[in-house]
C-alpha atoms as a PDB file:
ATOM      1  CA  UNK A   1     -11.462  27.393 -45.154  1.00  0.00           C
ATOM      2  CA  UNK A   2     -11.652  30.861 -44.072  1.00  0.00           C
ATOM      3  CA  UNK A   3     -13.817  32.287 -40.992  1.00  0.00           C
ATOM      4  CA  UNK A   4     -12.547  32.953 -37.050  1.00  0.00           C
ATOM      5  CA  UNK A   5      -9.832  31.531 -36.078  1.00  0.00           C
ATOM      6  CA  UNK A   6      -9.009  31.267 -32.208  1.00  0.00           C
ATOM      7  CA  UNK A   7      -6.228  31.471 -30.227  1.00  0.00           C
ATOM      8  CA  UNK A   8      -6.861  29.885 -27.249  1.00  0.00           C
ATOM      9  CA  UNK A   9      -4.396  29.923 -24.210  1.00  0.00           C
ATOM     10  CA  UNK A  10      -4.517  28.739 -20.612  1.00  0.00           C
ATOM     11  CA  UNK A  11      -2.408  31.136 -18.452  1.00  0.00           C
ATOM     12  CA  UNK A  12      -1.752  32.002 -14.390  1.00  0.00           C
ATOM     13  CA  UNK A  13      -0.842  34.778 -12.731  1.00  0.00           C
ATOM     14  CA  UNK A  14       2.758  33.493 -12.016  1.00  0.00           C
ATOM     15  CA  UNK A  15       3.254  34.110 -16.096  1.00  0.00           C
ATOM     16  CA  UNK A  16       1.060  37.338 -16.622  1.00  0.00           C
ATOM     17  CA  UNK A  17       4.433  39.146 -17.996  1.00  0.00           C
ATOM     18  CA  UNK A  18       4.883  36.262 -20.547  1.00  0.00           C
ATOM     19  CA  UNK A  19       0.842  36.460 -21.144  1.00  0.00           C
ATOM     20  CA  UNK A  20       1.017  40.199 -22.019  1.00  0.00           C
ATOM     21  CA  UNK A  21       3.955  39.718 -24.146  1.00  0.00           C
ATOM     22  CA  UNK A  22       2.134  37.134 -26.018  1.00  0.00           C
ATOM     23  CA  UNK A  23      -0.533  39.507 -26.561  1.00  0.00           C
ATOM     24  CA  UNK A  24       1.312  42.339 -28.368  1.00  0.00           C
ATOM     25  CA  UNK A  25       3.023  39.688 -30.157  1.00  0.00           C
ATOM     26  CA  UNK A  26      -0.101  38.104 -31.551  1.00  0.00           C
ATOM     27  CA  UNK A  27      -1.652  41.533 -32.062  1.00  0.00           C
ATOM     28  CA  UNK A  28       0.783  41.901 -35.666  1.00  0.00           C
ATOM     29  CA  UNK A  29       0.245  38.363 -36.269  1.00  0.00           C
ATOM     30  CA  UNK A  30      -2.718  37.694 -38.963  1.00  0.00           C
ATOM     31  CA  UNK A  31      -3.737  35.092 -41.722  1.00  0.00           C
ATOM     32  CA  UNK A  32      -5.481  36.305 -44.742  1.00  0.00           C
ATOM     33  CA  UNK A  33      -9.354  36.031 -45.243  1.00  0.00           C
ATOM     34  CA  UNK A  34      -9.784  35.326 -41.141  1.00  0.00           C
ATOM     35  CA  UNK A  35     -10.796  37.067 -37.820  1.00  0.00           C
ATOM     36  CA  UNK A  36      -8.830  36.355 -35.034  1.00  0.00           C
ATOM     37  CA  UNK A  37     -10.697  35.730 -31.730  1.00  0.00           C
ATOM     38  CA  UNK A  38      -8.508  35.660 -28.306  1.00  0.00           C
ATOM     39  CA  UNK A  39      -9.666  33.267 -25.695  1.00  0.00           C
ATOM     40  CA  UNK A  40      -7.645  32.968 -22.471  1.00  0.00           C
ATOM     41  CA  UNK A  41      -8.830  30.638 -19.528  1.00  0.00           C
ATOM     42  CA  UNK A  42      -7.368  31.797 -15.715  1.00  0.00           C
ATOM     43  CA  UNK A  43      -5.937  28.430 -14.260  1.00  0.00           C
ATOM     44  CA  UNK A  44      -6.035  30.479 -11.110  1.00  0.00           C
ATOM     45  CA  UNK A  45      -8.509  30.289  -7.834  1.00  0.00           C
ATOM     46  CA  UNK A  46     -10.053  33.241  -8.299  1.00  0.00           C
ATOM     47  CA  UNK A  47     -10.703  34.476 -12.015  1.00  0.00           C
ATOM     48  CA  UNK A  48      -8.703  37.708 -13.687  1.00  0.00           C
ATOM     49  CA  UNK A  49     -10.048  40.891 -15.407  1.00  0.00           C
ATOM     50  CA  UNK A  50     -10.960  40.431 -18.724  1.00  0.00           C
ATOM     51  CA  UNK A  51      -9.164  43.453 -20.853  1.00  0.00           C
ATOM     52  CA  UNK A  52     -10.646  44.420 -24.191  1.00  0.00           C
ATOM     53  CA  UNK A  53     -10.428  42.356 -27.171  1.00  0.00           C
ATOM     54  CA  UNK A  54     -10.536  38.764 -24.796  1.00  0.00           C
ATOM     55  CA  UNK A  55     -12.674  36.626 -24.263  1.00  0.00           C
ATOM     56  CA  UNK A  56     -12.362  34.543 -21.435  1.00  0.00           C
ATOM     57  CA  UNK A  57     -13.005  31.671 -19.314  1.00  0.00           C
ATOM     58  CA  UNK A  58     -11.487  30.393 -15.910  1.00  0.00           C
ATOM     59  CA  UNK A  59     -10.983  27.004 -14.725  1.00  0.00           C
ATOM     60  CA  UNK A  60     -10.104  26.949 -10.731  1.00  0.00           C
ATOM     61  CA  UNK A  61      -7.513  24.127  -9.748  1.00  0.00           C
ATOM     62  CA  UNK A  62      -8.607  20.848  -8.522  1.00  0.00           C
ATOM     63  CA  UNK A  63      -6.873  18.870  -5.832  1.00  0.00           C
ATOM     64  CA  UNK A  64      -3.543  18.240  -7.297  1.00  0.00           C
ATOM     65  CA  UNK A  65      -3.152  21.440  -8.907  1.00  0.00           C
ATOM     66  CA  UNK A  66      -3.702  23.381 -12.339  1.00  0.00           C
ATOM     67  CA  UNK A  67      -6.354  21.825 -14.731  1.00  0.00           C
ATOM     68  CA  UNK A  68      -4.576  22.686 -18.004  1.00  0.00           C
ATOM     69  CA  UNK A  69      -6.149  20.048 -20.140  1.00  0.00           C
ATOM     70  CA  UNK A  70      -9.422  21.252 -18.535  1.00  0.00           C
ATOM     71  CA  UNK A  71      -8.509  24.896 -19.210  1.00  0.00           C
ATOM     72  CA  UNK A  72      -7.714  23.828 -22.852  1.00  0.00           C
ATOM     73  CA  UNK A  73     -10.940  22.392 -23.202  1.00  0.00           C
ATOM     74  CA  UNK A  74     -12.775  25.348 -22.025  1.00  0.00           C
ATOM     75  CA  UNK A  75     -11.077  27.150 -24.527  1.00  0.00           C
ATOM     76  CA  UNK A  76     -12.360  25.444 -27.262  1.00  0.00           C
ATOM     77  CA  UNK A  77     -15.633  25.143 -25.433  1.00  0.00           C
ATOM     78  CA  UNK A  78     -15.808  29.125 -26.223  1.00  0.00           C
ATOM     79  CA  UNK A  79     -14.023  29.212 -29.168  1.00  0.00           C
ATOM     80  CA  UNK A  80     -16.666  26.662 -30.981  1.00  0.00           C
ATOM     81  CA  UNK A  81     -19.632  28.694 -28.996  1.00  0.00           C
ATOM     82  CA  UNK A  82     -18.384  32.025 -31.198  1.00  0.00           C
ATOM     83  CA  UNK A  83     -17.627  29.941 -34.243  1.00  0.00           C
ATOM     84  CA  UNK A  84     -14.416  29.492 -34.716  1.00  0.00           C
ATOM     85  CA  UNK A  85     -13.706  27.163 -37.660  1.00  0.00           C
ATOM     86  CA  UNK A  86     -10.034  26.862 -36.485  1.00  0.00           C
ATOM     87  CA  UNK A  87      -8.438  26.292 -33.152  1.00  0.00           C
ATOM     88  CA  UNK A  88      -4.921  27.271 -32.401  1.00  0.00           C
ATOM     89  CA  UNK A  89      -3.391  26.235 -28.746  1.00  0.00           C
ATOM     90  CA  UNK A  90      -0.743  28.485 -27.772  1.00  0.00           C
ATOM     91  CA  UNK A  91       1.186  27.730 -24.663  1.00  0.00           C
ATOM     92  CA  UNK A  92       1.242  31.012 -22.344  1.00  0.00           C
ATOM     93  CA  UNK A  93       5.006  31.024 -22.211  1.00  0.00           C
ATOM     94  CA  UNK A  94       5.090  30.427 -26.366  1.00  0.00           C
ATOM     95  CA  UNK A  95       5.580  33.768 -28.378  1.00  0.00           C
ATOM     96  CA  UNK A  96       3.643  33.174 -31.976  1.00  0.00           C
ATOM     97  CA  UNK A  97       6.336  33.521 -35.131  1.00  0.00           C
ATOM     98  CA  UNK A  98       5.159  36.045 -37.246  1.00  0.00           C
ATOM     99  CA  UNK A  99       3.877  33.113 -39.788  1.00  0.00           C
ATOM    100  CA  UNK A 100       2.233  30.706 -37.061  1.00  0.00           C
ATOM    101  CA  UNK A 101      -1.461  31.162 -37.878  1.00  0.00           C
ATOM    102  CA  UNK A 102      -0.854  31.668 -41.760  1.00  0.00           C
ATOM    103  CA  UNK A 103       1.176  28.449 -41.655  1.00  0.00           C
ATOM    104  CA  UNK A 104      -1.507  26.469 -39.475  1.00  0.00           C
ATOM    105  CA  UNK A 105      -4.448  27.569 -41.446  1.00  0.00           C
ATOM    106  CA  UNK A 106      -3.057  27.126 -44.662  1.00  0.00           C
ATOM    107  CA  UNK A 107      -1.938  23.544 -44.287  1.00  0.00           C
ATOM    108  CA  UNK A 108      -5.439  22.617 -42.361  1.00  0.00           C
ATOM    109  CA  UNK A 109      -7.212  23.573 -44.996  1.00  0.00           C
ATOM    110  CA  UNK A 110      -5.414  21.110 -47.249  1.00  0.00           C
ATOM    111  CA  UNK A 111      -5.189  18.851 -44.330  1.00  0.00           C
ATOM    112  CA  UNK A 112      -8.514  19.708 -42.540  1.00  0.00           C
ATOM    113  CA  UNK A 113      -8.588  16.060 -40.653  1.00  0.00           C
ATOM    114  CA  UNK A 114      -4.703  16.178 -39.344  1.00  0.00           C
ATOM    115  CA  UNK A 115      -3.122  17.928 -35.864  1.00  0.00           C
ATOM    116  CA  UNK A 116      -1.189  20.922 -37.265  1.00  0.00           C
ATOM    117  CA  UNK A 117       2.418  21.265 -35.340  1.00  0.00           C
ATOM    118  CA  UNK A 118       4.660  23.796 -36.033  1.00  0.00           C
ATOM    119  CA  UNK A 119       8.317  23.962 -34.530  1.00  0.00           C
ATOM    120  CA  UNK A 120       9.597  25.385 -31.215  1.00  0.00           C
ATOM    121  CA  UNK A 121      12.370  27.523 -30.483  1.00  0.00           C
ATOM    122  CA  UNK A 122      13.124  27.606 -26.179  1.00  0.00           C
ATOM    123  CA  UNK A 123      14.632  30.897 -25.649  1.00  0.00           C
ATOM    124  CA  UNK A 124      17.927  31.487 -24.247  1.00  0.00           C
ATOM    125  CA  UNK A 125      17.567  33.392 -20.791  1.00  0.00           C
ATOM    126  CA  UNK A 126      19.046  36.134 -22.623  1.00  0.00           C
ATOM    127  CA  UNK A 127      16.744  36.320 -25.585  1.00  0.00           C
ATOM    128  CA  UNK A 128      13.900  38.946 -24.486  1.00  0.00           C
ATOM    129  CA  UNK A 129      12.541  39.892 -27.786  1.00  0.00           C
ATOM    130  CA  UNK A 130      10.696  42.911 -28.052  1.00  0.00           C
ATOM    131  CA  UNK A 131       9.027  42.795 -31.559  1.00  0.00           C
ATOM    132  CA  UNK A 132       8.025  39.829 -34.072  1.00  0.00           C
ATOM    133  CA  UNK A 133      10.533  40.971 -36.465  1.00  0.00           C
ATOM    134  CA  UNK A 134      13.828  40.320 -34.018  1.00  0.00           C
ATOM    135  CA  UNK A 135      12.342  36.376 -33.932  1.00  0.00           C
ATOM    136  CA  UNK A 136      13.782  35.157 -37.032  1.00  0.00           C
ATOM    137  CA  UNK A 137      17.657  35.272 -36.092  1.00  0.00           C
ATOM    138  CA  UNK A 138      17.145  33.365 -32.598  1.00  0.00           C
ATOM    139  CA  UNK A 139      15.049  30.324 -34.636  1.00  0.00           C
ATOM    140  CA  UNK A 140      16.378  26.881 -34.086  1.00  0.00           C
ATOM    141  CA  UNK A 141      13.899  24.330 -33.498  1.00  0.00           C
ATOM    142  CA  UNK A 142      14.333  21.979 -31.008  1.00  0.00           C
ATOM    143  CA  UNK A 143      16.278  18.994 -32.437  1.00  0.00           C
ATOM    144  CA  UNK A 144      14.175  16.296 -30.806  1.00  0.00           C
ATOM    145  CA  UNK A 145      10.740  16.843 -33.582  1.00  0.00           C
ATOM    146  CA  UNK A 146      11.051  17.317 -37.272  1.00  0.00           C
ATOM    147  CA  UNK A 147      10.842  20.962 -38.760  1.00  0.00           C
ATOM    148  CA  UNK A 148       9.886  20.891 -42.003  1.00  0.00           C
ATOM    149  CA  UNK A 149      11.493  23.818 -44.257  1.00  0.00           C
ATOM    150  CA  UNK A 150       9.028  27.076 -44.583  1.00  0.00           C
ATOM    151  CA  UNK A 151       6.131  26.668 -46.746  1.00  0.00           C
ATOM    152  CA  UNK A 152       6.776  22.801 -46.435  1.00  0.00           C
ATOM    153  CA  UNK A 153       4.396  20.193 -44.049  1.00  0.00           C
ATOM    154  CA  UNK A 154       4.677  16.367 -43.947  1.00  0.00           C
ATOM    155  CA  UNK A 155       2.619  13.918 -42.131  1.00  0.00           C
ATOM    156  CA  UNK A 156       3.577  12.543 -38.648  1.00  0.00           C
ATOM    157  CA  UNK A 157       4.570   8.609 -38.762  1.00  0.00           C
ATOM    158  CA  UNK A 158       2.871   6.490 -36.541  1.00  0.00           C
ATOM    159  CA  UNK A 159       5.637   6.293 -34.254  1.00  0.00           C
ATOM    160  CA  UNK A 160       6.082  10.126 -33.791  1.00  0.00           C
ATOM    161  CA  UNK A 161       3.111  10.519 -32.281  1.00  0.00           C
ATOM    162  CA  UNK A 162       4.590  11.006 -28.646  1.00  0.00           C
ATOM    163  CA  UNK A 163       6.514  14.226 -30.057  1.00  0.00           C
ATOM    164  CA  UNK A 164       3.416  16.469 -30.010  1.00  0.00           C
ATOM    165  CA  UNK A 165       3.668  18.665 -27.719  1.00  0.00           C
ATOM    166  CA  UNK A 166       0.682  20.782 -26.579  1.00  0.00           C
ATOM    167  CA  UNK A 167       3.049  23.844 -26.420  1.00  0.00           C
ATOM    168  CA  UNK A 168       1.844  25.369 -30.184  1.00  0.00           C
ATOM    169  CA  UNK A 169      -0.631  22.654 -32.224  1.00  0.00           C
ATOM    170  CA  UNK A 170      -3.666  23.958 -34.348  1.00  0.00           C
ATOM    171  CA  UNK A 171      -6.764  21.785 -35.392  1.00  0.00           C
ATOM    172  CA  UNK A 172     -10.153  22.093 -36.944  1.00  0.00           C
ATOM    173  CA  UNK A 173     -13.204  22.780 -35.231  1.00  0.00           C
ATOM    174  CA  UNK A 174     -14.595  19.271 -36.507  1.00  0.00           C
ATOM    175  CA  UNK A 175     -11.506  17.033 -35.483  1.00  0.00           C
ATOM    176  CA  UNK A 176     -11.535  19.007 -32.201  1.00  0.00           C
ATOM    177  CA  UNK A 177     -14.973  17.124 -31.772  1.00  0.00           C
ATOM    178  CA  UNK A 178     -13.888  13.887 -33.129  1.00  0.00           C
ATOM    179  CA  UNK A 179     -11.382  14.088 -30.490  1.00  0.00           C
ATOM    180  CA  UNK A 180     -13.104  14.926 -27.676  1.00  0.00           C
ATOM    181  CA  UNK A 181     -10.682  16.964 -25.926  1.00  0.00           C
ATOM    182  CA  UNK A 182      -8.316  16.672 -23.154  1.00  0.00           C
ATOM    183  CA  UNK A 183      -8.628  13.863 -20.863  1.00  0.00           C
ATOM    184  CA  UNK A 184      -9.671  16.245 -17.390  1.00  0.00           C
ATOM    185  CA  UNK A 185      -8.328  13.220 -15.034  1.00  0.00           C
ATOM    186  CA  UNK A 186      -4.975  14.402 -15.712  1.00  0.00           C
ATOM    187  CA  UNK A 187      -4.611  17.481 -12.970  1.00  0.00           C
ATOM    188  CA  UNK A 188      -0.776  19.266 -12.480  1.00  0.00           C
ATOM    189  CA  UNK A 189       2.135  19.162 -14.726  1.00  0.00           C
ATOM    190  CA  UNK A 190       2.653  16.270 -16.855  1.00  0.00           C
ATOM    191  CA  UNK A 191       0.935  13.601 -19.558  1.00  0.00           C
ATOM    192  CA  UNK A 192      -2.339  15.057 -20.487  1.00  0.00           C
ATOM    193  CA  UNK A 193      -0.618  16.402 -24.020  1.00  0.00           C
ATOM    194  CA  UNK A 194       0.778  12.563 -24.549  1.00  0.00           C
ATOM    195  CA  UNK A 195      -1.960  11.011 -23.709  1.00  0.00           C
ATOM    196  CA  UNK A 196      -4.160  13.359 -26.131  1.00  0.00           C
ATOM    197  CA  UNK A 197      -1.673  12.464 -28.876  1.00  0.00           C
ATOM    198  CA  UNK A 198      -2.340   8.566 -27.915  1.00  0.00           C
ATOM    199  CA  UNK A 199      -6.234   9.110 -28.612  1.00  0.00           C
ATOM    200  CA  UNK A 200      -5.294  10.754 -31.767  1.00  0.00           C
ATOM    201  CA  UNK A 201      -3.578   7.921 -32.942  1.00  0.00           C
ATOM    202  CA  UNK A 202      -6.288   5.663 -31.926  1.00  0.00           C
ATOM    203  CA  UNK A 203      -8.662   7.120 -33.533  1.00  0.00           C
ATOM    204  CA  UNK A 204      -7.451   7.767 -37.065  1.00  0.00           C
ATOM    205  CA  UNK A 205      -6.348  11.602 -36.649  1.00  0.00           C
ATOM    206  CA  UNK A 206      -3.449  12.322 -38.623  1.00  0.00           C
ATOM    207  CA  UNK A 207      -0.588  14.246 -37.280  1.00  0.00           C
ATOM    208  CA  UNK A 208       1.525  16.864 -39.957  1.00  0.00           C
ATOM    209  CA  UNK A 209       4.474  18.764 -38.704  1.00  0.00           C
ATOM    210  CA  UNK A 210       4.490  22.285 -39.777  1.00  0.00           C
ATOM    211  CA  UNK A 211       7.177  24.277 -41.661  1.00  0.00           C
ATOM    212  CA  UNK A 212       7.326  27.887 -40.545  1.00  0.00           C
ATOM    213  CA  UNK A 213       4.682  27.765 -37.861  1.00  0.00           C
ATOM    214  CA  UNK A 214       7.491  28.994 -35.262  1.00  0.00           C
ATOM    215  CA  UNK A 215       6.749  29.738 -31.887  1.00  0.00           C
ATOM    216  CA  UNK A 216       9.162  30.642 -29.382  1.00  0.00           C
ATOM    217  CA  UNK A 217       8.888  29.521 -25.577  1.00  0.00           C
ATOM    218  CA  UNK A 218       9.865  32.577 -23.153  1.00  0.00           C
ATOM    219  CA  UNK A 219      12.539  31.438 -21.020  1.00  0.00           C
ATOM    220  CA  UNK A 220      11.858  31.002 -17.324  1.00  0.00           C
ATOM    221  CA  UNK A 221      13.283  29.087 -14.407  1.00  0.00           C
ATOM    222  CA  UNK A 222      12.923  25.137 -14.246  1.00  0.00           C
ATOM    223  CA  UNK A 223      14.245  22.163 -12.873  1.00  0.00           C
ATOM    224  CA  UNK A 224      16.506  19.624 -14.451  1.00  0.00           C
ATOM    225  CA  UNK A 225      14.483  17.137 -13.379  1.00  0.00           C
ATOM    226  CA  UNK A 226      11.814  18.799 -12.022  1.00  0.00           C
ATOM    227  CA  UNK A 227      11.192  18.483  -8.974  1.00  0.00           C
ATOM    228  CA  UNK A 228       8.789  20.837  -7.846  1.00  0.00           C
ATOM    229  CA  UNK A 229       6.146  18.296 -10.253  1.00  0.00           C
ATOM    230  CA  UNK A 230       7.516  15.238  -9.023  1.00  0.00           C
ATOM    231  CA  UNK A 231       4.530  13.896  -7.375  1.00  0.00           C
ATOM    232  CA  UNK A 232       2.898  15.128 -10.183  1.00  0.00           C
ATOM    233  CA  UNK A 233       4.489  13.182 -12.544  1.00  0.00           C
ATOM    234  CA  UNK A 234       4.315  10.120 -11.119  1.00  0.00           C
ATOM    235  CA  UNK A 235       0.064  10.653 -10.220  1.00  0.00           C
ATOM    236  CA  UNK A 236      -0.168  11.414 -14.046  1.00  0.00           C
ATOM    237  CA  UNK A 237       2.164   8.849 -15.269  1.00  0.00           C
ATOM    238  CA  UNK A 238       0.579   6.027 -13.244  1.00  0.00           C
ATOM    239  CA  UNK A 239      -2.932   7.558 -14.556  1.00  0.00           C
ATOM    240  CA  UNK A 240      -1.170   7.300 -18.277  1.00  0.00           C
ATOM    241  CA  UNK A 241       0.656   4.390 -17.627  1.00  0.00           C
ATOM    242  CA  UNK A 242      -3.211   2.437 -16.785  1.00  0.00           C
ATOM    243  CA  UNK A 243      -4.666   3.676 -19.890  1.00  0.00           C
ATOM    244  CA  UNK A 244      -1.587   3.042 -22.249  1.00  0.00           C
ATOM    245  CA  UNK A 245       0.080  -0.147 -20.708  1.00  0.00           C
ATOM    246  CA  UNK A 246       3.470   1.864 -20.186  1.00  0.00           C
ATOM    247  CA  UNK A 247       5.152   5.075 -18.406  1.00  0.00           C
ATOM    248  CA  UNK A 248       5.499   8.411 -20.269  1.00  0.00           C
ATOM    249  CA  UNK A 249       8.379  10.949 -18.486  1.00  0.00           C
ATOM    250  CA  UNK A 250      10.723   8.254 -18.735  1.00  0.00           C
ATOM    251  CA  UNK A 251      13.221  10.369 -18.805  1.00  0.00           C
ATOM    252  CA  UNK A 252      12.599  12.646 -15.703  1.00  0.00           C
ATOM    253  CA  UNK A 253      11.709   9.708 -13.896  1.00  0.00           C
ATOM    254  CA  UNK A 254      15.042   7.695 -14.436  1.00  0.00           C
ATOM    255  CA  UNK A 255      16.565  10.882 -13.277  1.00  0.00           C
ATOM    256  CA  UNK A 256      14.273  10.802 -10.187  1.00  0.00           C
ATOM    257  CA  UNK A 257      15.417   6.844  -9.643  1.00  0.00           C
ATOM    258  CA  UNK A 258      19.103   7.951 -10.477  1.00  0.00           C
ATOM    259  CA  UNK A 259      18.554  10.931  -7.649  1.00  0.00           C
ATOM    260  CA  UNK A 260      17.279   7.950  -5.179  1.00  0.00           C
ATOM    261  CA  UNK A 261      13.714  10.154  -4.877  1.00  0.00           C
ATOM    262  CA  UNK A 262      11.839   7.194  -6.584  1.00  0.00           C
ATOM    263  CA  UNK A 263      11.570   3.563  -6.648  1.00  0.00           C
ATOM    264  CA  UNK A 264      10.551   0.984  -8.913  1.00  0.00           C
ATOM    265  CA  UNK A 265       7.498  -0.656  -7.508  1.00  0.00           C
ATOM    266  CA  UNK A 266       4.764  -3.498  -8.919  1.00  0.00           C
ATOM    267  CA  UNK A 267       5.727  -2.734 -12.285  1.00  0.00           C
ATOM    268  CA  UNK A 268       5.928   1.688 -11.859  1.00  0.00           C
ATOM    269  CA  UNK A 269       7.258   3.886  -9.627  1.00  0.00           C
ATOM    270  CA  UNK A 270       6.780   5.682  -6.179  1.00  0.00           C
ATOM    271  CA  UNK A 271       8.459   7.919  -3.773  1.00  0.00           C
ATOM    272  CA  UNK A 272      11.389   5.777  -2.338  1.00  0.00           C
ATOM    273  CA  UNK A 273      10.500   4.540   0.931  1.00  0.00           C
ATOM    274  CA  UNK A 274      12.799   6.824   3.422  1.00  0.00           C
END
């Protein structure tokens, strides 16, 4: 497989600094025998300037909030339109190791018909790199998905398909189609990236975790649970929880229960009655 490979990456205005950042990052970032197209999508009202070397999209907000799975879809929407052969989701916060898209393309072309996922590493608050080559002593993958060693892959089991996380995956333009995309009900933070994995697994895809496809999430404030998304997480998880016969964000919402901010209720959850 070689060709155009995109980067495609769904991004506000709230994280332009981690946006840019990403930019110059991915700008020494290469894989051999590929071009490497940029496609962000706006997840704002109003769409952003387009600087050189970007193509872009824009997907406004609906009525509960962003539309990242729509935004992701866009993506790919342009991405496949300039013929990319290779799609690479990169999570606006996530800084690319400096052997991501090597890594991704070189195990999908072995494994053209899998989800590529490579490890993440969520920066310390402290941790502000400044070039690719100050990533490699702040690496430690987060303990709850496999990391295979560097230059290593191994296929996903059955049951760790709920680990993907939408934060860094890559896939082929073909399985892209065979999946279909993001499911656009899901609006807001929360369950679009599970349920995705869900269809996957449904439908045959294969999932292979990624040695040395690093990225590195840019530290920024958050809850612990978070409660800014709570209604959010309980729209999406009822929406998930329809399709797939149980609740994903179990553990933010047994926090939210713990907290006394949500109830148990006809076999899921609301707001506890005040």
């Amino acid at each position: 497989m070689t060709g155009r490979v995109a980067v495609i990456t769904a991004w506000s205005r709230d994280r332009e600094d981690h946006l840019l950042r990403q930019r110059a990052f991915l700008s020494s970032v290469s894989a051999s025998g590929t071009e490497i197209l940029r496609v962000d999508v706006g997840l704002d009202a109003d769409p952003a300037a387009t600087p050189p070397g970007v193509v872009a999209g824009h997907v406004a907000p609906g009525p509960h909030g962003v539309r990242v799975g729509a935004a992701r879809n866009e993506g790919a929407r342009i991405a496949l339109d300039h013929g990319a052969e290779v799609l690479v989701f990169l999570d606006v916060d996530c800084l690319p190791g400096p052997e991501l898209l090597r890594r991704y393309v070189e195990v999908l072309r072995g494994h053209p018909s899998d989800i590529a996922c490579g490890p993440v590493t969520y920066l310390a608050s402290v941790e502000r790199p400044g070039r690719p080559d100050q990533l490699d002593a702040m690496t430690r993958p987060h303990p709850a998905r496999p990391s295979p060693a560097p230059g290593e892959s191994r296929p996903g089991s059955s049951t760790e398909y709920d680990l993907f996380w939408s934060l860094s995956f890559a896939v082929t333009a073909d399985t892209w189609r065979r999946l279909g995309g993001f499911d656009e009900a899901y609006e807001g933070y929360g369950a679009e990236d599970t349920d995705f994995a869900r269809r996957a697994r449904a439908s045959g895809v294969g999932l292979r975790w990624v040695g040395g496809a690093h990225a590195y999430h840019q530290w920024h404030p958050a809850g612990s649970p978070p409660w800014r998304h709570l209604d959010d997480i309980l729209r999406n998880g009822a929406l998930f929880a329809r399709a797939w016969g149980e609740w994903p964000m179990r553990g933010w919402i047994d926090a939210f229960v713990a907290a006394g901010a949500v109830e148990e209720h006809a076999g899921g959850f609301r707001r506890a009655a005040v």
